[in-house]
PDB file of N, CA and C in Angstrom:
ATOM      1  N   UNK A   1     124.671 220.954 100.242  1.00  0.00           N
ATOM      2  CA  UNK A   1     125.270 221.381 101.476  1.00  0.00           C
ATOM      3  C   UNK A   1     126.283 222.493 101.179  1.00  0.00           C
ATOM      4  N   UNK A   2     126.039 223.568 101.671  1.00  0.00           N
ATOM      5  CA  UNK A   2     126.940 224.817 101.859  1.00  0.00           C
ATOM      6  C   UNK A   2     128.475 224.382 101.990  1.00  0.00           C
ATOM      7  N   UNK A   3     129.576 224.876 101.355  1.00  0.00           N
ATOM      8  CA  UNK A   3     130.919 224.525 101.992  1.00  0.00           C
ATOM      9  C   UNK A   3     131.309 225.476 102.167  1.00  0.00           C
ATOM     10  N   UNK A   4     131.879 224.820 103.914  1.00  0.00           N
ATOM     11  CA  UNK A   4     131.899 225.806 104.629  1.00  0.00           C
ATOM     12  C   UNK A   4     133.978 226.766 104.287  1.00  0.00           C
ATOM     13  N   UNK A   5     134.112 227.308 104.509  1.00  0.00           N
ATOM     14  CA  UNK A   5     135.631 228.292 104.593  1.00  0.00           C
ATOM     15  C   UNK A   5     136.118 228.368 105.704  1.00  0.00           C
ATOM     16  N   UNK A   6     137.294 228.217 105.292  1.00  0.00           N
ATOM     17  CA  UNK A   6     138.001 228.090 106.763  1.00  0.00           C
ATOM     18  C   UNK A   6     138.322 229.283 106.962  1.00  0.00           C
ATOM     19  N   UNK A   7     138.251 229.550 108.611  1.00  0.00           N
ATOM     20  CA  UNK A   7     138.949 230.601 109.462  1.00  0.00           C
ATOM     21  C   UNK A   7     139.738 231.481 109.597  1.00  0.00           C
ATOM     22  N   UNK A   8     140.821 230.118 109.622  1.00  0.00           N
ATOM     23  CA  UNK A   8     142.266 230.525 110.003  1.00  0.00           C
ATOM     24  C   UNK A   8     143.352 229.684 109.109  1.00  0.00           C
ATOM     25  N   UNK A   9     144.422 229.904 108.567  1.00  0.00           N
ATOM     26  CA  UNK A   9     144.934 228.933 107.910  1.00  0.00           C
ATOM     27  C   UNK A   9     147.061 229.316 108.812  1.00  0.00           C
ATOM     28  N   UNK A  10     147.459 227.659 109.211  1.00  0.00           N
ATOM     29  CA  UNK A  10     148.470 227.607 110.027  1.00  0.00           C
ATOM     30  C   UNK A  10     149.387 227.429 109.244  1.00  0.00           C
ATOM     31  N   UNK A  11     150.155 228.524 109.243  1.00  0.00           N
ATOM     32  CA  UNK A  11     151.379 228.086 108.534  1.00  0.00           C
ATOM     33  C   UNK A  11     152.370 227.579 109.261  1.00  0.00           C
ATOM     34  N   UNK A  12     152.838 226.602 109.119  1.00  0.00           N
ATOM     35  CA  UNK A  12     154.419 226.790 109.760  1.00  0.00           C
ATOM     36  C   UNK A  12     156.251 226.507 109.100  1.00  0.00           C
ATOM     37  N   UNK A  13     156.608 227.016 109.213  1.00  0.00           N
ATOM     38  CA  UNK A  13     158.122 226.787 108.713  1.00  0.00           C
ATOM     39  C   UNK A  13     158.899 226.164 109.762  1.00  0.00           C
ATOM     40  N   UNK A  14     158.749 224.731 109.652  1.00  0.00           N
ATOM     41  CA  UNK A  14     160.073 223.896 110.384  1.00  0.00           C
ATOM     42  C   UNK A  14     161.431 223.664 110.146  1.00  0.00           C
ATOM     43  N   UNK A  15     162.278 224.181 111.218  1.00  0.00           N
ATOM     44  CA  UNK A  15     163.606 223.717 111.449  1.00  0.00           C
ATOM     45  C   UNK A  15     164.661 224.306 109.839  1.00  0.00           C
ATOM     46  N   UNK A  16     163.853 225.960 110.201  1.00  0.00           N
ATOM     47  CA  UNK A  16     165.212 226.534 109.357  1.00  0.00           C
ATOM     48  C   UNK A  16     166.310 226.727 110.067  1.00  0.00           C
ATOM     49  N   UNK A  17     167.647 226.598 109.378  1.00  0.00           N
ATOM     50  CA  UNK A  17     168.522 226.226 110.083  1.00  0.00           C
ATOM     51  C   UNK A  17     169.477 227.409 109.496  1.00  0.00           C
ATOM     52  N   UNK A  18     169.793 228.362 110.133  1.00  0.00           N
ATOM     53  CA  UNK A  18     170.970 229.527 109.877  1.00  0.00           C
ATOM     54  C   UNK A  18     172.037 229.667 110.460  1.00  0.00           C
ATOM     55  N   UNK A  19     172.431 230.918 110.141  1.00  0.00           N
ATOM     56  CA  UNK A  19     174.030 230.749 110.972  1.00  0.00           C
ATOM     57  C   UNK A  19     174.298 232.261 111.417  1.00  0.00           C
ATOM     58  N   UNK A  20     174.970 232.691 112.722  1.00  0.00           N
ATOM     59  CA  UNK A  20     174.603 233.536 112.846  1.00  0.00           C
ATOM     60  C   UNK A  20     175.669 234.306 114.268  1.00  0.00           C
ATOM     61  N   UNK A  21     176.158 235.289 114.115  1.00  0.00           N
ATOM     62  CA  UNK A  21     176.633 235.394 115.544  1.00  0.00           C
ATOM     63  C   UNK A  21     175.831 235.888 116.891  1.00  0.00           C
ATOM     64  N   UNK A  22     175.609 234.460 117.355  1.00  0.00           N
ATOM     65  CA  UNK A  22     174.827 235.013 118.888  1.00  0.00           C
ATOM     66  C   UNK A  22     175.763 234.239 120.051  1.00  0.00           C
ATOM     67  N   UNK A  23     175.392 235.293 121.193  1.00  0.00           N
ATOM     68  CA  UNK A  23     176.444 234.738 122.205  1.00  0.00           C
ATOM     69  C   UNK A  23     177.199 235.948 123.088  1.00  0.00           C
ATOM     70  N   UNK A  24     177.684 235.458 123.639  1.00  0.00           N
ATOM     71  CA  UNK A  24     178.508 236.705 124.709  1.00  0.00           C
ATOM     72  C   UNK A  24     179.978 236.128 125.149  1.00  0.00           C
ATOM     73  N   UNK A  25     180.184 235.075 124.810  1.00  0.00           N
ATOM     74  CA  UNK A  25     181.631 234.609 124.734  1.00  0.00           C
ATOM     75  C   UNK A  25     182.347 234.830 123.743  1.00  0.00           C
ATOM     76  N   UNK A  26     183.238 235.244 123.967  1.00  0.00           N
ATOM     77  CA  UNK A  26     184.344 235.682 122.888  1.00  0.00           C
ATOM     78  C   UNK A  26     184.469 234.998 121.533  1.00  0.00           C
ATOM     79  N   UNK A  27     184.637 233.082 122.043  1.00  0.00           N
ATOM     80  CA  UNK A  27     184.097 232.017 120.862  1.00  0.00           C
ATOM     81  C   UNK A  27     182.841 232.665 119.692  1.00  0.00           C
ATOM     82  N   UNK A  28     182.040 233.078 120.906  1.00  0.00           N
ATOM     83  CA  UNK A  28     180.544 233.201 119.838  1.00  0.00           C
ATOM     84  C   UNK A  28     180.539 234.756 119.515  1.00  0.00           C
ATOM     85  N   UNK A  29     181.176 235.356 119.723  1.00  0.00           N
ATOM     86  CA  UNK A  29     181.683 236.926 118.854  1.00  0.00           C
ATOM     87  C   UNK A  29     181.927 236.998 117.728  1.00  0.00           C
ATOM     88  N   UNK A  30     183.273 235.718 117.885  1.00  0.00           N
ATOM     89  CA  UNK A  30     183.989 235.704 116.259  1.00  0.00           C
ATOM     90  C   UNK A  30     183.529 234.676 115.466  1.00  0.00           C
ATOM     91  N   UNK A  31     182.418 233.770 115.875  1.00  0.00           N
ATOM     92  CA  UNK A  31     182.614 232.566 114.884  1.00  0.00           C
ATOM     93  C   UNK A  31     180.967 232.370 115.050  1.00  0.00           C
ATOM     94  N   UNK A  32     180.152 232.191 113.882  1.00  0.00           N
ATOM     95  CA  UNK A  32     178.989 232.258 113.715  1.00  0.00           C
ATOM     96  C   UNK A  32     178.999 231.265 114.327  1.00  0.00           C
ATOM     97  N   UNK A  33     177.193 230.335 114.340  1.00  0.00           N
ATOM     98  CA  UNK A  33     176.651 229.577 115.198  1.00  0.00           C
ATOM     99  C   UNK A  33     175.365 229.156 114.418  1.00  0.00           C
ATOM    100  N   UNK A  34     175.099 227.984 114.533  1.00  0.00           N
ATOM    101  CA  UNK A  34     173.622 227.401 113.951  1.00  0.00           C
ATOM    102  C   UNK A  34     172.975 227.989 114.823  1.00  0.00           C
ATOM    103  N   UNK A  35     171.933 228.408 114.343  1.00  0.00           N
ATOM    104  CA  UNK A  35     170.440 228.421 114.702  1.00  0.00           C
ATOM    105  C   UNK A  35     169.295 227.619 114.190  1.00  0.00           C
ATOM    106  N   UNK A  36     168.084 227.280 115.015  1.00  0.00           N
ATOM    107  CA  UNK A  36     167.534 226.547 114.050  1.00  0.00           C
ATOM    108  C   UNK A  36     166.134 227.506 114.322  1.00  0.00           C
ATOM    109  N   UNK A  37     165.054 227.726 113.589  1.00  0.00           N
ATOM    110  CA  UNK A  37     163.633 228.387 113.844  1.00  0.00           C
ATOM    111  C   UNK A  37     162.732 228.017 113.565  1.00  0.00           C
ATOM    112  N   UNK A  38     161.647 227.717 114.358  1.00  0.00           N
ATOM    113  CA  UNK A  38     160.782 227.386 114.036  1.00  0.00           C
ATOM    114  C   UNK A  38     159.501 228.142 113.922  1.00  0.00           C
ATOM    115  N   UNK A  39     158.746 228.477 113.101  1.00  0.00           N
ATOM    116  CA  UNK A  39     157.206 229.580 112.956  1.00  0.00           C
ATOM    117  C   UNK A  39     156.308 229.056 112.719  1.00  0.00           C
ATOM    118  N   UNK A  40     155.182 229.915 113.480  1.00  0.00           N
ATOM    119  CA  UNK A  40     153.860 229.499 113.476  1.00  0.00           C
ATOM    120  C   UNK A  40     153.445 230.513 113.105  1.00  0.00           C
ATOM    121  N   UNK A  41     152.372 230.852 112.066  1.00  0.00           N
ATOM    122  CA  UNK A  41     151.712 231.956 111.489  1.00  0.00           C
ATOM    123  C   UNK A  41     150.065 231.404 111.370  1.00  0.00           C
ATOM    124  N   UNK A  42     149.130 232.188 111.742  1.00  0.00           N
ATOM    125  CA  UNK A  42     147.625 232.271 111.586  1.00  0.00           C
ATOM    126  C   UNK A  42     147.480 233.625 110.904  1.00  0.00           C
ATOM    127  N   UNK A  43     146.401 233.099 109.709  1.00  0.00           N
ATOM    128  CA  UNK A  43     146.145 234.465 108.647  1.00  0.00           C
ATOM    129  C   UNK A  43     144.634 233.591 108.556  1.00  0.00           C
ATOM    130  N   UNK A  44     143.853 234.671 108.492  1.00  0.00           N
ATOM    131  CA  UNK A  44     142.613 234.507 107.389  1.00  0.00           C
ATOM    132  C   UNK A  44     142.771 233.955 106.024  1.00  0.00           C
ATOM    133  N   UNK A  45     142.025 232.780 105.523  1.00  0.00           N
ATOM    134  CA  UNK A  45     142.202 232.654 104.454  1.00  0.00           C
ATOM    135  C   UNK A  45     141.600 231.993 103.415  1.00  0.00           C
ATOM    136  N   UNK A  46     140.174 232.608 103.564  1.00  0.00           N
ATOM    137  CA  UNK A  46     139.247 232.704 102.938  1.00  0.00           C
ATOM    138  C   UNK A  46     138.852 233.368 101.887  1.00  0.00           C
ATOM    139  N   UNK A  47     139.957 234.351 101.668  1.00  0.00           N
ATOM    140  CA  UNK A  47     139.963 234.634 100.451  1.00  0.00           C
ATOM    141  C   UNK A  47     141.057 234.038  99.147  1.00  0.00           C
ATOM    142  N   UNK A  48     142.380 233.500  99.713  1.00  0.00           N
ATOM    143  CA  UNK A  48     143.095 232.372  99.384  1.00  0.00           C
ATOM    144  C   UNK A  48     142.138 231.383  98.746  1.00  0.00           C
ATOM    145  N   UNK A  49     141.546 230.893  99.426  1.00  0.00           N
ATOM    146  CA  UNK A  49     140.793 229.765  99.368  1.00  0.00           C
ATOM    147  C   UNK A  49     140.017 230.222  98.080  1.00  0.00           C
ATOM    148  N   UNK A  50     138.930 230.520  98.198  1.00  0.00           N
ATOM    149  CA  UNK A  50     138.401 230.887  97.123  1.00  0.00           C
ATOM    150  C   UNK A  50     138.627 231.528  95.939  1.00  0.00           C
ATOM    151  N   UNK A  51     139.359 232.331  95.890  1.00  0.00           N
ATOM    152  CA  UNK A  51     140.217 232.629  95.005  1.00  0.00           C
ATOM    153  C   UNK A  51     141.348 231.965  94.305  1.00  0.00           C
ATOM    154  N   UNK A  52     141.769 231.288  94.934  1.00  0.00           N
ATOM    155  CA  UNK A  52     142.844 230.175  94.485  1.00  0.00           C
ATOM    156  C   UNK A  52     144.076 231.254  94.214  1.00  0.00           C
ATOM    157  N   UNK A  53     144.184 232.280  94.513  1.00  0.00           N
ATOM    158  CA  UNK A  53     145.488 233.545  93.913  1.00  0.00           C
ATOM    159  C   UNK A  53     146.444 233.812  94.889  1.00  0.00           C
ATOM    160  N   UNK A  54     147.499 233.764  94.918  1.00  0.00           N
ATOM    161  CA  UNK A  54     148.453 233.924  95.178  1.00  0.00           C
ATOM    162  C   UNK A  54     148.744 235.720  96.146  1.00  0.00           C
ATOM    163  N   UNK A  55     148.006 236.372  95.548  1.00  0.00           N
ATOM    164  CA  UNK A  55     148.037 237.673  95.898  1.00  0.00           C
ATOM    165  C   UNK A  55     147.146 237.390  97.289  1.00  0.00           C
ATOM    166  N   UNK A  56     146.087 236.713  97.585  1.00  0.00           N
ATOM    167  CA  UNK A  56     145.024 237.134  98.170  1.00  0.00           C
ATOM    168  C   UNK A  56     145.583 236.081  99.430  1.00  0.00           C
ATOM    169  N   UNK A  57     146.772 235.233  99.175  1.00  0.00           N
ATOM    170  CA  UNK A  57     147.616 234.552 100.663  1.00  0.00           C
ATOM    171  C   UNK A  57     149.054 235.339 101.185  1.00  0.00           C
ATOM    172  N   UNK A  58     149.027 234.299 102.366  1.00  0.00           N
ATOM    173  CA  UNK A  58     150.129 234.851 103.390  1.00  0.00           C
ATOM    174  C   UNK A  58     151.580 234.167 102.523  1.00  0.00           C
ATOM    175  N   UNK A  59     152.409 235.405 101.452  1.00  0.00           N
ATOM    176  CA  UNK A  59     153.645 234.602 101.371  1.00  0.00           C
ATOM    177  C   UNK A  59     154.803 234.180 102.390  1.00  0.00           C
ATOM    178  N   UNK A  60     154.611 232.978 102.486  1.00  0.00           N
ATOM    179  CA  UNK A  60     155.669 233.001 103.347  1.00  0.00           C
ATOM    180  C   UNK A  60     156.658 232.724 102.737  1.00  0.00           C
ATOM    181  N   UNK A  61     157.177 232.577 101.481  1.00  0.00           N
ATOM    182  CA  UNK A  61     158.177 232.510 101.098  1.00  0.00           C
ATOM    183  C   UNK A  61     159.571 233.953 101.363  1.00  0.00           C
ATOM    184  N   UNK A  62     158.280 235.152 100.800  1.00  0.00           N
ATOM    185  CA  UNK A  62     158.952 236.696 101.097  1.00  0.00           C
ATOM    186  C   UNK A  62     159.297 236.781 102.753  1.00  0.00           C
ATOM    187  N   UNK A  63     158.447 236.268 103.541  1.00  0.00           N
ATOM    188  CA  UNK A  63     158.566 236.388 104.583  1.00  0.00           C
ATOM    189  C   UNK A  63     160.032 235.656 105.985  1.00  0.00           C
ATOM    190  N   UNK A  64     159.891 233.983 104.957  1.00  0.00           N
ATOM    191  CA  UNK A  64     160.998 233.371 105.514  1.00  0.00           C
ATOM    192  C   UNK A  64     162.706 234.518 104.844  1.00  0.00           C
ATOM    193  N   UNK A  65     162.356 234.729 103.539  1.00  0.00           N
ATOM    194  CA  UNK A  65     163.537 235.620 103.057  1.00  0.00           C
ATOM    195  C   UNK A  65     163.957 236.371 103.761  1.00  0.00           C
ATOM    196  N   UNK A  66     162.750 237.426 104.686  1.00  0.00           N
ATOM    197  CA  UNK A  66     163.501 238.557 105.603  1.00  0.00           C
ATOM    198  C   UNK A  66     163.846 237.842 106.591  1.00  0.00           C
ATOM    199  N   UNK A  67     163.161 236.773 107.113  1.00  0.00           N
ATOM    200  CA  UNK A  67     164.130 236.395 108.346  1.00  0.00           C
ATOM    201  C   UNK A  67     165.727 235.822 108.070  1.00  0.00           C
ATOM    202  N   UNK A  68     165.727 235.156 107.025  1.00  0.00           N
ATOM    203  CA  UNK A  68     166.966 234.585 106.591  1.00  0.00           C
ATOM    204  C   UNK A  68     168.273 236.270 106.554  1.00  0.00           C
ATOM    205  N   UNK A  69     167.539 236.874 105.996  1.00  0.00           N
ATOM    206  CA  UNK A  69     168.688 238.240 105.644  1.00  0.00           C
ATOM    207  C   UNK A  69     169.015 239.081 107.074  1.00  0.00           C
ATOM    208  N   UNK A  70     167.562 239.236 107.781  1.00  0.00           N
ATOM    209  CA  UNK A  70     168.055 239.701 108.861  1.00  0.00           C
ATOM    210  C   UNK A  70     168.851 238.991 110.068  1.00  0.00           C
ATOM    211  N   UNK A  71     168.688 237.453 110.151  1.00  0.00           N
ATOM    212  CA  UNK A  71     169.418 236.971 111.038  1.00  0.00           C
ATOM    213  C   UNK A  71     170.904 236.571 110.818  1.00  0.00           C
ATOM    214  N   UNK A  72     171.161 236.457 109.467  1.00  0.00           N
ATOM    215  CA  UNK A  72     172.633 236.201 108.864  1.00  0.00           C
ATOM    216  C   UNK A  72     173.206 237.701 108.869  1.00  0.00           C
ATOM    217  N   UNK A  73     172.763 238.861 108.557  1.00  0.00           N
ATOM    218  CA  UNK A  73     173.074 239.948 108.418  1.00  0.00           C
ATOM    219  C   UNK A  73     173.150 240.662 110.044  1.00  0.00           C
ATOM    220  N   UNK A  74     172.930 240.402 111.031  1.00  0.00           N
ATOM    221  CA  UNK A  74     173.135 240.765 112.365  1.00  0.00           C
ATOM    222  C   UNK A  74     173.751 240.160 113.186  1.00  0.00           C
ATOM    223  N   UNK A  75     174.136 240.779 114.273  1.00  0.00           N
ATOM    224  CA  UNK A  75     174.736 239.774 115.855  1.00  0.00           C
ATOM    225  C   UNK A  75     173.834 240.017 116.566  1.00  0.00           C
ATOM    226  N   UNK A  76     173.826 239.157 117.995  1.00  0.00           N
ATOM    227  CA  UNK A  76     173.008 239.257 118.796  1.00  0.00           C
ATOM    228  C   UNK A  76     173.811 238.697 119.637  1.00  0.00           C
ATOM    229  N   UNK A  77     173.801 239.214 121.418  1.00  0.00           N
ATOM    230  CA  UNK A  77     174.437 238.937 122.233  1.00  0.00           C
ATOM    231  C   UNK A  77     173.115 237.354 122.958  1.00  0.00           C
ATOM    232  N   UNK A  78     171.745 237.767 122.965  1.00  0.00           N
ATOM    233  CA  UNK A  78     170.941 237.072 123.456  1.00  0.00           C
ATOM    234  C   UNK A  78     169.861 236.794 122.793  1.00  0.00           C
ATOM    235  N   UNK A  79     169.625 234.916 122.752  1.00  0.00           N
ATOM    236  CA  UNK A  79     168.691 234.412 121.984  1.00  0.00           C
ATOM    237  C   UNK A  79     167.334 235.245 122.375  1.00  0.00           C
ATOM    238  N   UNK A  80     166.999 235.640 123.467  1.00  0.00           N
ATOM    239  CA  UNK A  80     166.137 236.354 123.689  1.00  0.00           C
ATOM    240  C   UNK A  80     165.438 237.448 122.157  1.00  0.00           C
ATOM    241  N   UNK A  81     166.457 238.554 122.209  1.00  0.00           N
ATOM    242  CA  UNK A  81     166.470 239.321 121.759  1.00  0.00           C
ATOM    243  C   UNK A  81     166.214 239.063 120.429  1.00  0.00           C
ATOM    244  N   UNK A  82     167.235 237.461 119.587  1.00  0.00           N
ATOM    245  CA  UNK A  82     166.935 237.402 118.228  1.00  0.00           C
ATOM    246  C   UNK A  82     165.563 236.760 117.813  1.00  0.00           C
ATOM    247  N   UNK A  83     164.962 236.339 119.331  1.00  0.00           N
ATOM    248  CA  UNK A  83     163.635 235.816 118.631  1.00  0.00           C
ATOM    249  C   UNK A  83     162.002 236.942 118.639  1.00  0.00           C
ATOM    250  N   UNK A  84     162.350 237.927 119.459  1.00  0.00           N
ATOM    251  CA  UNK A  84     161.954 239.015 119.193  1.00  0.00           C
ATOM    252  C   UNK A  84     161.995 239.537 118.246  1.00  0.00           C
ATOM    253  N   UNK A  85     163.118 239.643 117.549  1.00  0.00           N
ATOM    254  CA  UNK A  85     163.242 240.352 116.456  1.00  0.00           C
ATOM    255  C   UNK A  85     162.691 239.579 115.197  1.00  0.00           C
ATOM    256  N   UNK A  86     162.252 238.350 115.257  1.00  0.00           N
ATOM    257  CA  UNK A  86     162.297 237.511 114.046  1.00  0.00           C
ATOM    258  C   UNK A  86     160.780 237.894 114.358  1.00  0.00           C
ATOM    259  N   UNK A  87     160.020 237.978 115.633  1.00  0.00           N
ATOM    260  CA  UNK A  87     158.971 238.041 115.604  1.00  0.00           C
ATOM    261  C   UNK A  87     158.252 239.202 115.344  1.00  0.00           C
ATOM    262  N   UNK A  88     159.308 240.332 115.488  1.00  0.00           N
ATOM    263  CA  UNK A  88     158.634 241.518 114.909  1.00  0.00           C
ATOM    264  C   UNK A  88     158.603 242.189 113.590  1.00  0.00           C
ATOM    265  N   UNK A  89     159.453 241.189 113.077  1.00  0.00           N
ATOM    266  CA  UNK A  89     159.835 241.292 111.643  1.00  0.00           C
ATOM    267  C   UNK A  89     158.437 239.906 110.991  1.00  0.00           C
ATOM    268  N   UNK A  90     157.721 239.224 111.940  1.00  0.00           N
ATOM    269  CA  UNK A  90     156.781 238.431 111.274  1.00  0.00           C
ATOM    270  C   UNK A  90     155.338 239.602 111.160  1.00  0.00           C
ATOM    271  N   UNK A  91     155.565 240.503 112.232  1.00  0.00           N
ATOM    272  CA  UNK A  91     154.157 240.658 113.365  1.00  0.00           C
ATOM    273  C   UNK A  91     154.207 242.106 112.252  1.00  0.00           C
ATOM    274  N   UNK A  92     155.256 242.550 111.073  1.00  0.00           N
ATOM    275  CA  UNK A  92     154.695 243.111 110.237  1.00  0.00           C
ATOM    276  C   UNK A  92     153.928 243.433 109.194  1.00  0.00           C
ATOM    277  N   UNK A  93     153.632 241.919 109.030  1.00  0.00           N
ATOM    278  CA  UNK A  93     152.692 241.772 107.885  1.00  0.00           C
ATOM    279  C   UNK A  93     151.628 241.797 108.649  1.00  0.00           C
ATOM    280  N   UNK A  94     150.415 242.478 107.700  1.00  0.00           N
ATOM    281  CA  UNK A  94     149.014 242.992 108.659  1.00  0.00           C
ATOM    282  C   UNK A  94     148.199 241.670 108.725  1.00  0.00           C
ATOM    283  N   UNK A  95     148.307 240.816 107.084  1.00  0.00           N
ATOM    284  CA  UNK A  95     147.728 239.404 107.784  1.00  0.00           C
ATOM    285  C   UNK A  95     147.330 238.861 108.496  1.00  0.00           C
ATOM    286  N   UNK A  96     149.322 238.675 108.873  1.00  0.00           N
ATOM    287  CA  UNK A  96     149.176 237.655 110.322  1.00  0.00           C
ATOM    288  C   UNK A  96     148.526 238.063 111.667  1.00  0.00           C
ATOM    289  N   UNK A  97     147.964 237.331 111.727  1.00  0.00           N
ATOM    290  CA  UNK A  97     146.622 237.439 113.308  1.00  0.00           C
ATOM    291  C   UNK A  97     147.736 236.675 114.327  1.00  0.00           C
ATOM    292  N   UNK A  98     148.537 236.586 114.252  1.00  0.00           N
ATOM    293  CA  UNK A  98     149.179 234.945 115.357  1.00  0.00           C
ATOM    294  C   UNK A  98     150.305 235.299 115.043  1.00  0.00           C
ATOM    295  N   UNK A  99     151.593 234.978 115.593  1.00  0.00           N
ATOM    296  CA  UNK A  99     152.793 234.231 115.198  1.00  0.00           C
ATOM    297  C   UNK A  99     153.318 233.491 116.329  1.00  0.00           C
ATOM    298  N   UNK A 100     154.093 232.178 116.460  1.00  0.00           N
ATOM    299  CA  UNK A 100     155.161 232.309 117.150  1.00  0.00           C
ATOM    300  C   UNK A 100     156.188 231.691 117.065  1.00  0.00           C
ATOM    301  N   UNK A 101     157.450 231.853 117.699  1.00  0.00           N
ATOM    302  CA  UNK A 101     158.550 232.079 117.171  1.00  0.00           C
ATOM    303  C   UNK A 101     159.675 231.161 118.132  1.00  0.00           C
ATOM    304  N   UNK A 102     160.216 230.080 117.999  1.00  0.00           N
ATOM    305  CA  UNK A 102     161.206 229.408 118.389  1.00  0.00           C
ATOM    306  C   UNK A 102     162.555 229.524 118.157  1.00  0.00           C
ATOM    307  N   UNK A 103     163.749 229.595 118.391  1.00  0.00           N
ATOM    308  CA  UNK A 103     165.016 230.006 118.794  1.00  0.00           C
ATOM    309  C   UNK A 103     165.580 228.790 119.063  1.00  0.00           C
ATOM    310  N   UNK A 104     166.364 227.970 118.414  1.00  0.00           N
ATOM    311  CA  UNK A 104     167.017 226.476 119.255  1.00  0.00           C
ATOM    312  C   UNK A 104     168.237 227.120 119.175  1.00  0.00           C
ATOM    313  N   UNK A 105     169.280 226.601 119.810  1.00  0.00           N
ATOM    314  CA  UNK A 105     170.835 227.549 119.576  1.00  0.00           C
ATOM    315  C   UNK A 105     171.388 226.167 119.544  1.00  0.00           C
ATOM    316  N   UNK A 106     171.488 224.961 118.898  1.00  0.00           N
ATOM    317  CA  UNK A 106     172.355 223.791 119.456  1.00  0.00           C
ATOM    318  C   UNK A 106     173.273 223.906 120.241  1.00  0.00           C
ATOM    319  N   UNK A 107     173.613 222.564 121.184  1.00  0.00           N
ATOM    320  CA  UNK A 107     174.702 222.362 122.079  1.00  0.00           C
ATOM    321  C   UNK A 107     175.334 223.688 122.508  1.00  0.00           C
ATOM    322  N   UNK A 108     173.890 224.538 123.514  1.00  0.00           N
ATOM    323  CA  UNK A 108     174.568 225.707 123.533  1.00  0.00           C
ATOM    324  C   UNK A 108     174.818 225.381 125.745  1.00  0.00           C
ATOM    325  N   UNK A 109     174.416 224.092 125.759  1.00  0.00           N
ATOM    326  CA  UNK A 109     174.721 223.317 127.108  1.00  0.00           C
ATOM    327  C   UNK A 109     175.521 222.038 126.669  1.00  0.00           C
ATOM    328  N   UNK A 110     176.587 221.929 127.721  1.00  0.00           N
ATOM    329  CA  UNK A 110     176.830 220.510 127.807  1.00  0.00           C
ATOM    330  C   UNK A 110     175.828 219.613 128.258  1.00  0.00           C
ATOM    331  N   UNK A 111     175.753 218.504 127.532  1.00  0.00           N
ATOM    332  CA  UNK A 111     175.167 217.113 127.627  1.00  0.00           C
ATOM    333  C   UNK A 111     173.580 217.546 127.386  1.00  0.00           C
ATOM    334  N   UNK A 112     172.938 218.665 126.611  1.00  0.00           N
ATOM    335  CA  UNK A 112     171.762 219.191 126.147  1.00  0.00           C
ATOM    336  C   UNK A 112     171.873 218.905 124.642  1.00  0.00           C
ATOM    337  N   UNK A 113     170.801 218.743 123.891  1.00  0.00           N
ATOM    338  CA  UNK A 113     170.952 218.351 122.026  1.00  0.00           C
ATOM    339  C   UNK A 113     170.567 220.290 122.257  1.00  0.00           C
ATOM    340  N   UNK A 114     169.853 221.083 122.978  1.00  0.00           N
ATOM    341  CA  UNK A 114     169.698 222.620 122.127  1.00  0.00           C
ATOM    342  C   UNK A 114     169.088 223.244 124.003  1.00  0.00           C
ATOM    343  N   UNK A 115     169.147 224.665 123.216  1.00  0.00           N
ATOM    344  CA  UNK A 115     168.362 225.628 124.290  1.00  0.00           C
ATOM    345  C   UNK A 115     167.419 226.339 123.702  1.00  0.00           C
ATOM    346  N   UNK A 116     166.454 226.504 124.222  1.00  0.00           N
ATOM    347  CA  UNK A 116     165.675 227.444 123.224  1.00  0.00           C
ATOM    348  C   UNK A 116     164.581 228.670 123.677  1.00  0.00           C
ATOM    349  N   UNK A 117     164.142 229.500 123.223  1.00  0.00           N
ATOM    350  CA  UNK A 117     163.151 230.289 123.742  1.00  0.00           C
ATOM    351  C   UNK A 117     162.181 230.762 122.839  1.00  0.00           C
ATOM    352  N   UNK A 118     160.879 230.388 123.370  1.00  0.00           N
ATOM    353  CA  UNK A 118     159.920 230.611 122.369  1.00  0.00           C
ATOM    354  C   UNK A 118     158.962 231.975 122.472  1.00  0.00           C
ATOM    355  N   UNK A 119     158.931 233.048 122.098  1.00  0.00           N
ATOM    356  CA  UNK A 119     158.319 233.820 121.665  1.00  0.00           C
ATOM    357  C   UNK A 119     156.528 233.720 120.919  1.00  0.00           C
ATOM    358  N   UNK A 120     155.208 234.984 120.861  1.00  0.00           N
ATOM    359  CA  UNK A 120     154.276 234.548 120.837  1.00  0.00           C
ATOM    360  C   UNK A 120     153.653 236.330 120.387  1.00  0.00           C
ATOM    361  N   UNK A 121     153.448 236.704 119.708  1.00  0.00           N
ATOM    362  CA  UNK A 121     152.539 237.656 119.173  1.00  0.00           C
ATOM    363  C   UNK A 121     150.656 237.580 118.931  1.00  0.00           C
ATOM    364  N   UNK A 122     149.824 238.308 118.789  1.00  0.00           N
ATOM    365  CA  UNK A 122     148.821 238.410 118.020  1.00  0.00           C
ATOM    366  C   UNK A 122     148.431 239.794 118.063  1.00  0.00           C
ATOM    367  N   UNK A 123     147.045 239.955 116.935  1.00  0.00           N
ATOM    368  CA  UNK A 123     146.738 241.101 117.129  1.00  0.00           C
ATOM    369  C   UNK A 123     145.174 241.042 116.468  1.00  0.00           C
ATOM    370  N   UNK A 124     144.622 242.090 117.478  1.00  0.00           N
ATOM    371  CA  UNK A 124     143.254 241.146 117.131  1.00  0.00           C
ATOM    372  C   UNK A 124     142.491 241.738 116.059  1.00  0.00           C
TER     373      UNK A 124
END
């Protein structure tokens, strides 16, 4: 029996947790803020697969790195905006066919555990 190769292969990175100034209150100007992110990545990876090499997959290790540098290294007035940016900083690798992109801001409501906005790329 033929074995068969997969498609698509899902990456995801759960509940990185950074720090970061977002916000439009004066509080959240001067004093960073957790973030937490969550990613979804679809790559081909059928040549991964068969190959077993490292070169021929989606690193997400390099990849979680730029998000880590660019979101500690910037402000942002609106979660909006920083999950855009995390997503266009994913949606550069030619790989990825998919991404998408979650934003939690904790206790950024009273009597809420988070707020969040989720973001969604592809390219065909």
């Amino acid at each position: 029996m033929p074995r068969l190769e997969p498609a698509m292969a899902r990456i995801r990175v759960k509940d990185l947790r950074l720090r970061t100034y977002i916000g439009i209150k004066e509080e959240e100007i001067l004093n960073r803020q957790d973030v937490l992110i969550n990613l979804t990545m679809l790559y081909p990876a059928a040549e991964a697969v068969r190959e077993n090499d490292i070169e021929q997959a989606l690193n997400y290790r390099t990849i979680t790195k730029a998000i880590i540098q660019h979101v500690e290294d910037n402000r942002f007035a609106l979660l909006e905006r920083l999950t855009q940016e995390i997503l266009d900083l994913v949606m550069r690798y030619p790989q990825v066919r998919y991404a998408e992109v979650e934003v939690d801001k904790p206790h950024a409501l009273r009597f809420a555990e988070s707020v969040s906005i989720t973001l969604a790329a592809h390219r065909d």
